[in-house]
Protein backbone atom coordinates (compact mmCIF):
# COMPACT_ATOMS: atom_id res chain seq x y z
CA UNK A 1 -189.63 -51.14 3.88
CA UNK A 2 -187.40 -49.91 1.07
CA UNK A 3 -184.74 -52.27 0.36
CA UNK A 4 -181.01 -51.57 -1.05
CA UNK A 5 -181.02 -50.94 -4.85
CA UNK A 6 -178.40 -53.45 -6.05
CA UNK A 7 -175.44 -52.79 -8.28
CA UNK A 8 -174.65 -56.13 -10.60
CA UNK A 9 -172.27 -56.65 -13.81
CA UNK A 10 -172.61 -59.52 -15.80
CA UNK A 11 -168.98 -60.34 -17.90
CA UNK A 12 -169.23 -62.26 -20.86
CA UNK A 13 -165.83 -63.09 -22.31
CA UNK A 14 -165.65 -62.96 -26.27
CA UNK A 15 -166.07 -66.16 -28.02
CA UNK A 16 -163.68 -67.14 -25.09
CA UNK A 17 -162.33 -70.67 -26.63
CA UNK A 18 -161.86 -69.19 -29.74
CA UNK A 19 -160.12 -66.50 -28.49
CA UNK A 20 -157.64 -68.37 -26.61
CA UNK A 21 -156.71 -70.44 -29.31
CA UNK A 22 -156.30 -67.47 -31.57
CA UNK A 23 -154.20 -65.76 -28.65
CA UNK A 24 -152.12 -69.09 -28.44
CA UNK A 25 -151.74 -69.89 -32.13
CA UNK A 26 -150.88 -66.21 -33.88
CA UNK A 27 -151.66 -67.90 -37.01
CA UNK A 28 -155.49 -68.90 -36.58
CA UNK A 29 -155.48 -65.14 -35.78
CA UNK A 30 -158.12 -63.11 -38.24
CA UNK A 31 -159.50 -66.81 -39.18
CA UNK A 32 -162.95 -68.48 -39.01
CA UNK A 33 -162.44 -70.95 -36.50
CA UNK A 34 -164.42 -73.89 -34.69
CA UNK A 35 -163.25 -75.11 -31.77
CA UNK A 36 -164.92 -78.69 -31.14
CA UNK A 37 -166.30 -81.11 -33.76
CA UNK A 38 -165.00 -81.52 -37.34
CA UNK A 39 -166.00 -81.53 -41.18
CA UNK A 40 -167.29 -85.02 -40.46
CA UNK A 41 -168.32 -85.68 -36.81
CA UNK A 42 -168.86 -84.04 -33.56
CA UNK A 43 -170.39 -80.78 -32.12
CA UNK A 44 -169.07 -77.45 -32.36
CA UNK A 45 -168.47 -75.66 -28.45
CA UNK A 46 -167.36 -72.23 -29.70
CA UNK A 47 -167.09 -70.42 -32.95
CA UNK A 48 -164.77 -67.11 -33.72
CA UNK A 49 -166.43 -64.08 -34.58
CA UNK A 50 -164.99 -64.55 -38.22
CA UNK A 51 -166.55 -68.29 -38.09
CA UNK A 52 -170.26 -66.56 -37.02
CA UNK A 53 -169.97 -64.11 -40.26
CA UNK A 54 -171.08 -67.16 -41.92
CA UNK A 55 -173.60 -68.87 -39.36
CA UNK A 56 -171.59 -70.83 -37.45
CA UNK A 57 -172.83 -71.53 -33.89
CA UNK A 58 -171.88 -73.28 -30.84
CA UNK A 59 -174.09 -76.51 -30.33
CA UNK A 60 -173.85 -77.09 -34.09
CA UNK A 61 -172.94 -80.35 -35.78
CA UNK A 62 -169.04 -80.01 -36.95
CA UNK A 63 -170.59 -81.28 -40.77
CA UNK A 64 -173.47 -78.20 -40.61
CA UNK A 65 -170.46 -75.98 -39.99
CA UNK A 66 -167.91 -77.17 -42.29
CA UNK A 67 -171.02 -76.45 -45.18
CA UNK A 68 -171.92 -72.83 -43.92
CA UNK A 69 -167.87 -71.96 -43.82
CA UNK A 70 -165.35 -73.98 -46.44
CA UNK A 71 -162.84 -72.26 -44.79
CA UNK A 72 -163.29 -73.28 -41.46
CA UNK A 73 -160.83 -74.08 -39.34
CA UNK A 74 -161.34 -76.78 -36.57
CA UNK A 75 -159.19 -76.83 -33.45
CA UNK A 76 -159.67 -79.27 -30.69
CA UNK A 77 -160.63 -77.87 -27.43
CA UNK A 78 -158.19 -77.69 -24.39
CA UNK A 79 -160.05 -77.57 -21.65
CA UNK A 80 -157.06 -77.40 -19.35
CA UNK A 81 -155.84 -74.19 -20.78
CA UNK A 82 -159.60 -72.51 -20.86
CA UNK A 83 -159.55 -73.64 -16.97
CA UNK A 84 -156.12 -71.69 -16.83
CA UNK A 85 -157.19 -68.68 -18.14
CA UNK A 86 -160.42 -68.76 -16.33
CA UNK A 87 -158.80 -68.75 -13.22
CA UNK A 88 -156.58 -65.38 -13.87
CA UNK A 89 -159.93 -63.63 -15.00
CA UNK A 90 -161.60 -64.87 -11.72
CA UNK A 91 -158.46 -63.70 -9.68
CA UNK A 92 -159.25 -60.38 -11.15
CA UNK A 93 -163.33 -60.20 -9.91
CA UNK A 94 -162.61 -60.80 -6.29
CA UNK A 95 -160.28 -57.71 -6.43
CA UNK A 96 -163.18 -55.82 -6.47
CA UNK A 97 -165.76 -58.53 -4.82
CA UNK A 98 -166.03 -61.83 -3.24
CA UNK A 99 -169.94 -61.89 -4.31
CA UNK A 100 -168.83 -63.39 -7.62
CA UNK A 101 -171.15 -66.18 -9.01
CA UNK A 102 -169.65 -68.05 -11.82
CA UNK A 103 -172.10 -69.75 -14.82
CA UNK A 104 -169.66 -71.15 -16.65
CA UNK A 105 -165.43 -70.91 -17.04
CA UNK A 106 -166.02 -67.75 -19.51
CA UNK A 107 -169.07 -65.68 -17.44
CA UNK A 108 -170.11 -64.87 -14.28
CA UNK A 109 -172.27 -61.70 -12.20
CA UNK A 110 -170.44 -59.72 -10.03
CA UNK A 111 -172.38 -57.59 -6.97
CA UNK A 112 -170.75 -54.52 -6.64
CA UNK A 113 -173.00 -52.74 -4.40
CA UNK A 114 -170.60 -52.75 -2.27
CA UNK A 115 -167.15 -53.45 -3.39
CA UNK A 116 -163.42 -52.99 -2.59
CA UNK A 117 -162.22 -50.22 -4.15
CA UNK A 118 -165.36 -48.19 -2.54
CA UNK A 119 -166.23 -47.06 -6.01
CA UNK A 120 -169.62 -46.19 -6.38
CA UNK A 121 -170.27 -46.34 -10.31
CA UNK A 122 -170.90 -49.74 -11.67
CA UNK A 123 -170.46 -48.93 -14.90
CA UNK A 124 -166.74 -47.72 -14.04
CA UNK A 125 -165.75 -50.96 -12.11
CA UNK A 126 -166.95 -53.28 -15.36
CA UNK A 127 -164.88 -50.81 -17.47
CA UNK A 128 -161.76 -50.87 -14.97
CA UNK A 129 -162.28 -55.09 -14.59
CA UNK A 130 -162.90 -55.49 -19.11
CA UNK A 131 -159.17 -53.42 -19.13
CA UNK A 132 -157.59 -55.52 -16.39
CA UNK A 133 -158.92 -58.81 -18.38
CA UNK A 134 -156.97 -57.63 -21.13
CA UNK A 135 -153.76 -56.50 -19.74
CA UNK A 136 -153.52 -59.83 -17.85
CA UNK A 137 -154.97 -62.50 -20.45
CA UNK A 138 -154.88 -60.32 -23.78
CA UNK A 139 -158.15 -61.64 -24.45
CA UNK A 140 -161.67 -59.12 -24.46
CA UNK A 141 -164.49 -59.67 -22.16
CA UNK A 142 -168.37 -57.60 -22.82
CA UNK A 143 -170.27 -56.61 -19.62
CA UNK A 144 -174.19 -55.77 -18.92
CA UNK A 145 -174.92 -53.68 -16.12
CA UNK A 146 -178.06 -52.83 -14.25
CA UNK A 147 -179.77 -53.63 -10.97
CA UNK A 148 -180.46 -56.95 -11.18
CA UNK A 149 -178.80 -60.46 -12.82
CA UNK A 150 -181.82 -60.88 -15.33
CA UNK A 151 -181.46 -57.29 -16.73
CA UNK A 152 -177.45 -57.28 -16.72
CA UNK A 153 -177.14 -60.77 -18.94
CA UNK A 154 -179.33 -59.09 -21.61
CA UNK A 155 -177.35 -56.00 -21.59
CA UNK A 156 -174.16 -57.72 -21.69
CA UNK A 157 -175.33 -59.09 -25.38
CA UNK A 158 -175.70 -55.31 -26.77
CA UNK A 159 -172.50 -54.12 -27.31
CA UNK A 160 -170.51 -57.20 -27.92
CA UNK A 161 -167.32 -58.06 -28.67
CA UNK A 162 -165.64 -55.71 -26.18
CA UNK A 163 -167.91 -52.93 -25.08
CA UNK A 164 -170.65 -52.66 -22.19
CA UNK A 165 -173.91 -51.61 -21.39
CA UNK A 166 -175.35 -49.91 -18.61
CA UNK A 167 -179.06 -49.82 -17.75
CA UNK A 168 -180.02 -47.64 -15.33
CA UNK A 169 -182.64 -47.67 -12.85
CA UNK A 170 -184.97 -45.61 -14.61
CA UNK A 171 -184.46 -47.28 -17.76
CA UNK A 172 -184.87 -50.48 -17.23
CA UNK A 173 -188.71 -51.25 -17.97
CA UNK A 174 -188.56 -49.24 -20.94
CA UNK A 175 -185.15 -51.43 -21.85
CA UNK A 176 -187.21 -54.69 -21.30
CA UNK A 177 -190.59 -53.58 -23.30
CA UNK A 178 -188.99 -53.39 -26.97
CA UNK A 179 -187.45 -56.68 -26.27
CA UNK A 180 -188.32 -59.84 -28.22
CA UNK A 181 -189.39 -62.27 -25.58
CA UNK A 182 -186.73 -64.83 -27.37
CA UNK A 183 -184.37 -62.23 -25.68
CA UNK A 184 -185.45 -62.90 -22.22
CA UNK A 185 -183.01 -64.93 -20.27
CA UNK A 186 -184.82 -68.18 -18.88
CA UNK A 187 -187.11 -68.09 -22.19
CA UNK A 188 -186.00 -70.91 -24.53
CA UNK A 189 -186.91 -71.66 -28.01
CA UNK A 190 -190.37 -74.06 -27.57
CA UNK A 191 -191.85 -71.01 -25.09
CA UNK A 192 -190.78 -68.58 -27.05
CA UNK A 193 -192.95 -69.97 -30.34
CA UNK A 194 -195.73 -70.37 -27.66
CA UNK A 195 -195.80 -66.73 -26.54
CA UNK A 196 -195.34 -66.01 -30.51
CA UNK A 197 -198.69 -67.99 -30.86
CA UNK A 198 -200.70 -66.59 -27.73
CA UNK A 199 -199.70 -62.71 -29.48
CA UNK A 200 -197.02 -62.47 -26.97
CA UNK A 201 -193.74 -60.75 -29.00
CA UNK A 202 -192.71 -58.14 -26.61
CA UNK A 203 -191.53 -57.48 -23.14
CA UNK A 204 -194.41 -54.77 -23.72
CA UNK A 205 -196.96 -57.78 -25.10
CA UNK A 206 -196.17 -59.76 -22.29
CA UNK A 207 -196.61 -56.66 -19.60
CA UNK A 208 -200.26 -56.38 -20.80
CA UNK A 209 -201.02 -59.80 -19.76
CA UNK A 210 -202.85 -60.38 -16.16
CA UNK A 211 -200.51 -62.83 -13.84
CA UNK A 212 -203.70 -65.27 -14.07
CA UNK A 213 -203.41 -65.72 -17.79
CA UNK A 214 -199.69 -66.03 -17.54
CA UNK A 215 -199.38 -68.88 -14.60
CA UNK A 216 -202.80 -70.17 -17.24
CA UNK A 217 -200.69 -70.97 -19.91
CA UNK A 218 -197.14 -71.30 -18.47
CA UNK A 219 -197.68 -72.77 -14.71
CA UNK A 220 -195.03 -71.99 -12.04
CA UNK A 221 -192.99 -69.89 -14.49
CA UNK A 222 -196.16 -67.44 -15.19
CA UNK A 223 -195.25 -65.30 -11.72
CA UNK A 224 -191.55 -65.88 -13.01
CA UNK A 225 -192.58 -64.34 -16.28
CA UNK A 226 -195.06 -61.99 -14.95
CA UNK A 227 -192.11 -60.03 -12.80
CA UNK A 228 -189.56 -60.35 -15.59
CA UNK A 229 -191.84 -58.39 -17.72
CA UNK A 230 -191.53 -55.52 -15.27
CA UNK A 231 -187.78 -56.02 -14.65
CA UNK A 232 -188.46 -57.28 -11.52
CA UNK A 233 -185.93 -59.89 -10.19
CA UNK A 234 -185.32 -61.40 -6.88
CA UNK A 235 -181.96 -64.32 -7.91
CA UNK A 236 -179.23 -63.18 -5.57
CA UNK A 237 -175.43 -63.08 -6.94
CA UNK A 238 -174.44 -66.63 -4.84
CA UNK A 239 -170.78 -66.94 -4.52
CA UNK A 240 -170.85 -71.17 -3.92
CA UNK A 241 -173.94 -72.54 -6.58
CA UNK A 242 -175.02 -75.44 -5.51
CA UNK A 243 -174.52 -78.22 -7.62
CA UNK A 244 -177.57 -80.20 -9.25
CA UNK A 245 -176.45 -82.43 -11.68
CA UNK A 246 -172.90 -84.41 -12.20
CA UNK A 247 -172.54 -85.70 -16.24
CA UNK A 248 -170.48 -86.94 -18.99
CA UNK A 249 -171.29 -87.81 -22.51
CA UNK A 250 -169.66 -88.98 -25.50
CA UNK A 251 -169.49 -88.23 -29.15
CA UNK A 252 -168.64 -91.47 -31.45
CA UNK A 253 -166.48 -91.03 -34.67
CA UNK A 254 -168.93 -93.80 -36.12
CA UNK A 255 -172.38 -94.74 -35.30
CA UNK A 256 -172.67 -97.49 -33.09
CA UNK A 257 -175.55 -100.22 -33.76
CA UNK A 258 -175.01 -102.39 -31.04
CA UNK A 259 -175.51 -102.42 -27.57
CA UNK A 260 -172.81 -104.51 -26.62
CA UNK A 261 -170.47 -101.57 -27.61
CA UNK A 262 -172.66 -99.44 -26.22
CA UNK A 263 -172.06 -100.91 -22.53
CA UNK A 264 -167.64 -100.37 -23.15
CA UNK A 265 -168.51 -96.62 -23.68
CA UNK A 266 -171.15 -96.36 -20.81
CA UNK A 267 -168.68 -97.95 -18.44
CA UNK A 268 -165.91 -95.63 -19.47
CA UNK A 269 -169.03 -92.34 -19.14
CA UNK A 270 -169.80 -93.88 -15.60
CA UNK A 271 -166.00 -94.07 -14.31
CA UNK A 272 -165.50 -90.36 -15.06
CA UNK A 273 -168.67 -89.32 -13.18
CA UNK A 274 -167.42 -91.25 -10.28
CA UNK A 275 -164.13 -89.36 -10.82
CA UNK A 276 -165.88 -85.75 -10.70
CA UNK A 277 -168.57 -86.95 -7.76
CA UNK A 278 -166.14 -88.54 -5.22
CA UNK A 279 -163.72 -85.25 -5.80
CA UNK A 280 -166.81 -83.48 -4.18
CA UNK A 281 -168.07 -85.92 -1.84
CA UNK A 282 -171.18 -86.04 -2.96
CA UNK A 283 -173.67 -89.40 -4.35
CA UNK A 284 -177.04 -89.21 -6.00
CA UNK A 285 -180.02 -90.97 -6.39
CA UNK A 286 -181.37 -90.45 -9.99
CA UNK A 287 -179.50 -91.85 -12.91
CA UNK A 288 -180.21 -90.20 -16.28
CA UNK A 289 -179.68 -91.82 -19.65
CA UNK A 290 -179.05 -89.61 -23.06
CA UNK A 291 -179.08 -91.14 -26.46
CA UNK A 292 -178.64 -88.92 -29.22
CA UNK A 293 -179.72 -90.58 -32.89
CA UNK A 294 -177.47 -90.98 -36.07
CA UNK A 295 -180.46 -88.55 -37.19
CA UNK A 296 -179.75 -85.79 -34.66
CA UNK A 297 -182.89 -86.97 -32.34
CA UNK A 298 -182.65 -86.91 -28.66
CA UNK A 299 -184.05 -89.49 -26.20
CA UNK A 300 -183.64 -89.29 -22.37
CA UNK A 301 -184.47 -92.03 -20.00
CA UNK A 302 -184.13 -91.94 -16.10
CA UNK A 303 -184.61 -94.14 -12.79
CA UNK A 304 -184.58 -92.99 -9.47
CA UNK A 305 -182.96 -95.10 -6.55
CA UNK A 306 -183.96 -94.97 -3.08
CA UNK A 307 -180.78 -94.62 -1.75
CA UNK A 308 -178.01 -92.07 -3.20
CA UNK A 309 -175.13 -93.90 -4.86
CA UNK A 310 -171.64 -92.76 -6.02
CA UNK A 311 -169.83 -96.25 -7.36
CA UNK A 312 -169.31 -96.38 -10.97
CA UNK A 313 -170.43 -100.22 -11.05
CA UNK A 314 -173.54 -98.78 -9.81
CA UNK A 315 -174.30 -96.24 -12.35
CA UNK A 316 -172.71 -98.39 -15.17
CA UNK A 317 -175.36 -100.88 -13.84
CA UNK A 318 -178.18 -98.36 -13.64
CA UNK A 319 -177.15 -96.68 -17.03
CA UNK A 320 -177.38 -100.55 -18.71
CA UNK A 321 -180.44 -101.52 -17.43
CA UNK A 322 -181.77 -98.03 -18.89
CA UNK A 323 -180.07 -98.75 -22.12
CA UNK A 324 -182.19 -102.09 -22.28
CA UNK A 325 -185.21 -100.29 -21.71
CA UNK A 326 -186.60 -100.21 -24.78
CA UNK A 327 -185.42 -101.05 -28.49
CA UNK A 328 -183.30 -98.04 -29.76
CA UNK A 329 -185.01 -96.80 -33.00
CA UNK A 330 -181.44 -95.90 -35.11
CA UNK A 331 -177.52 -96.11 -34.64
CA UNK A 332 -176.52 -94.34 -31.59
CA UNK A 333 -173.88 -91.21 -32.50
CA UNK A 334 -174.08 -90.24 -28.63
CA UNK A 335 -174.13 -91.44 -25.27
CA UNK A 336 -174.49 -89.67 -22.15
CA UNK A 337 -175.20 -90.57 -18.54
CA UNK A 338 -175.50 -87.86 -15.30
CA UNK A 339 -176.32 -88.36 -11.79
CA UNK A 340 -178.74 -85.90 -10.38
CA UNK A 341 -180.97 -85.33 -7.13
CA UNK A 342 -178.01 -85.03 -5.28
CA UNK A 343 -177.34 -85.15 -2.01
CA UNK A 344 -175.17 -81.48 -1.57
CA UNK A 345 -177.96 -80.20 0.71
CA UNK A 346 -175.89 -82.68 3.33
CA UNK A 347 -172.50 -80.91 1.77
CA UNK A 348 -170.71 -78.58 1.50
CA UNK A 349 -171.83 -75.81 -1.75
CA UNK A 350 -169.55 -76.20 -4.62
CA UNK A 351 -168.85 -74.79 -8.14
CA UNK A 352 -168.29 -77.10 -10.85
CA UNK A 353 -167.40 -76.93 -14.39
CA UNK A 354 -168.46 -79.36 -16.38
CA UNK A 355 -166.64 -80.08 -19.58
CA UNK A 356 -167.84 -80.91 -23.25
CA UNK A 357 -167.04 -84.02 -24.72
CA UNK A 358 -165.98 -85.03 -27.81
């Protein structure tokens, strides 16, 4: 049975926190700036393009960035305004589509197989939608297009900040063989080296290899892999995500040593995750621990309940006795806690943004 060929964007919005503090404040304009984190403390969320000249990157320690740049400027995120403007660019997809699935406030796929203005040509609506973003918000967005999500988010990479690319559907194995696996969406960094190691550098290296070998050396995500390879993609553009996980974690401006303190900021972590879960209705049944080291190390430890739970005193409690687990090896810079296997199976679908923290 031959099945409808879809049509999907993927918009990317240009260092989009950045941005809008460099649209709000004329005067970071043209500057390398870090929104997040400082010289001394904290995580960087977003980095201008003038920041990345020098190797700034999101996720990176505030103290690694202030090194690579000595002109860095750091501003401190407003969420509140990000939401804002998120919300005007999101007004602007469902004029052409209510099949909109948001990843985050600054991205999202749009199916446009069928859309509003009956305009057939993909590639025209995510150049009409990139010049309405602007007009309305001043800000630039990039956009991938092809026939499926997977394909689309790797295009939308190529011709960044503010252009597009379209892949057609002719071109889209030859698109995916000359990519570096590290390019593949859903690949991460630790899979990547292993592919690197098995001989596997190209969307062409891993085309050659049988499924067997693939689900051999990678389990369940050897089919995954397996179809990618071919640009073969079956994820639907989902309007309402459903939610998996709810979380909150904090960033310390000093190291903290003891537990005691430890508990004041875990309480504080578990009242805003009640906060964001009873908003949605929803409770869950697995509490998840993060500690992140003085050193930069990560440890995560988890218990699962056997009923679903949504009371702060209850994940607080949960979270402590998690805490007292084991002996923590070094000061603590970081705490986090999130509540996941949730019960929104039983709920309605929602989309949810969560926040960094600092």
């Amino acid at each position: 049975m031959e099945t409808l060929q879809r049509k999907i964007i993927h918009i990317d919005m240009d260092a989009f926190y950045a941005s809008v503090e460099q649209l709000d404040n004329p005067d970071l304009k043209g500057k390398p700036i870090a929104v997040g984190g400082n010289e001394v403390r904290g995580v960087v969320s977003a980095a201008s393009y003038e920041a990345r000249k020098f190797g700034v990157r999101s996720a990176m320690s505030g103290a690694q960035a202030a090194r690579l740049c000595a002109d860095l400027i750091f501003v401190k995120p407003n969420f509140k305004r990000y939401t804002e403007v998120s919300k005007q660019i999101r007004k602007i997809f469902h004029e052409y589509t209510d099949l909109v699935e948001p990843l985050s406030l600054d991205e999202a796929y749009l199916d446009v197989t069928e859309n509003k203005k009956g305009n057939p040509s993909a590639t025209l609506i995510a150049k009409e939608i990139r010049q309405k973003i602007f007009e309305v918000t001043g800000l630039t967005a990039s956009a991938g297009i092809s026939i499926n999500k997977f394909v689309a988010k790797i295009a939308s990479d190529f011709n960044k900040p503010n252009g597009q690319k379209t892949v057609n559907p002719d071109e889209v194995e030859a698109f995916i063989e000359v990519l570096d696996v590290k390019k593949f969406y859903g690949i991460g960094k630790v899979t990547a080296e292993k592919m690197y190691q098995l001989g596997i550098y190209t969307g062409t290296d891993l085309k050659t290899k049988s499924l067997e070998y693939l689900e051999k050396h990678f389990g369940n995500s050897g089919k995954s892999y397996y179809n990618l390879s071919r640009g073969i993609s079956f994820s639907q553009v989902k309007p309402n995500r459903e939610m998996k996980s709810v979380g909150a974690e904090r960033t310390f401006n000093k190291n903290l040593s003891s537990e005691i303190y430890m508990e004041e900021r875990l309480k504080n972590i578990a009242e805003e995750i009640e906060r964001r879960i009873k908003k949605h209705k929803i409770a869950g049944k697995t509490v998840t621990l993060k500690i992140k080291y003085s050193d930069f190390s990560q440890q995560t430890r988890s218990k699962t309940l056997q009923y679903f739970i949504s009371d702060k005193g209850l994940i607080f409690e949960t979270a402590k006795e998690l805490l007292y687990q084991e002996k923590l090896k070094d000061s603590v810079r970081l705490l986090g806690i999130s509540l996941n296997n949730l019960n929104t199976h039983q709920k309605k679908f929602v989309v949810y943004q969560l926040k960094f923290e600092f």
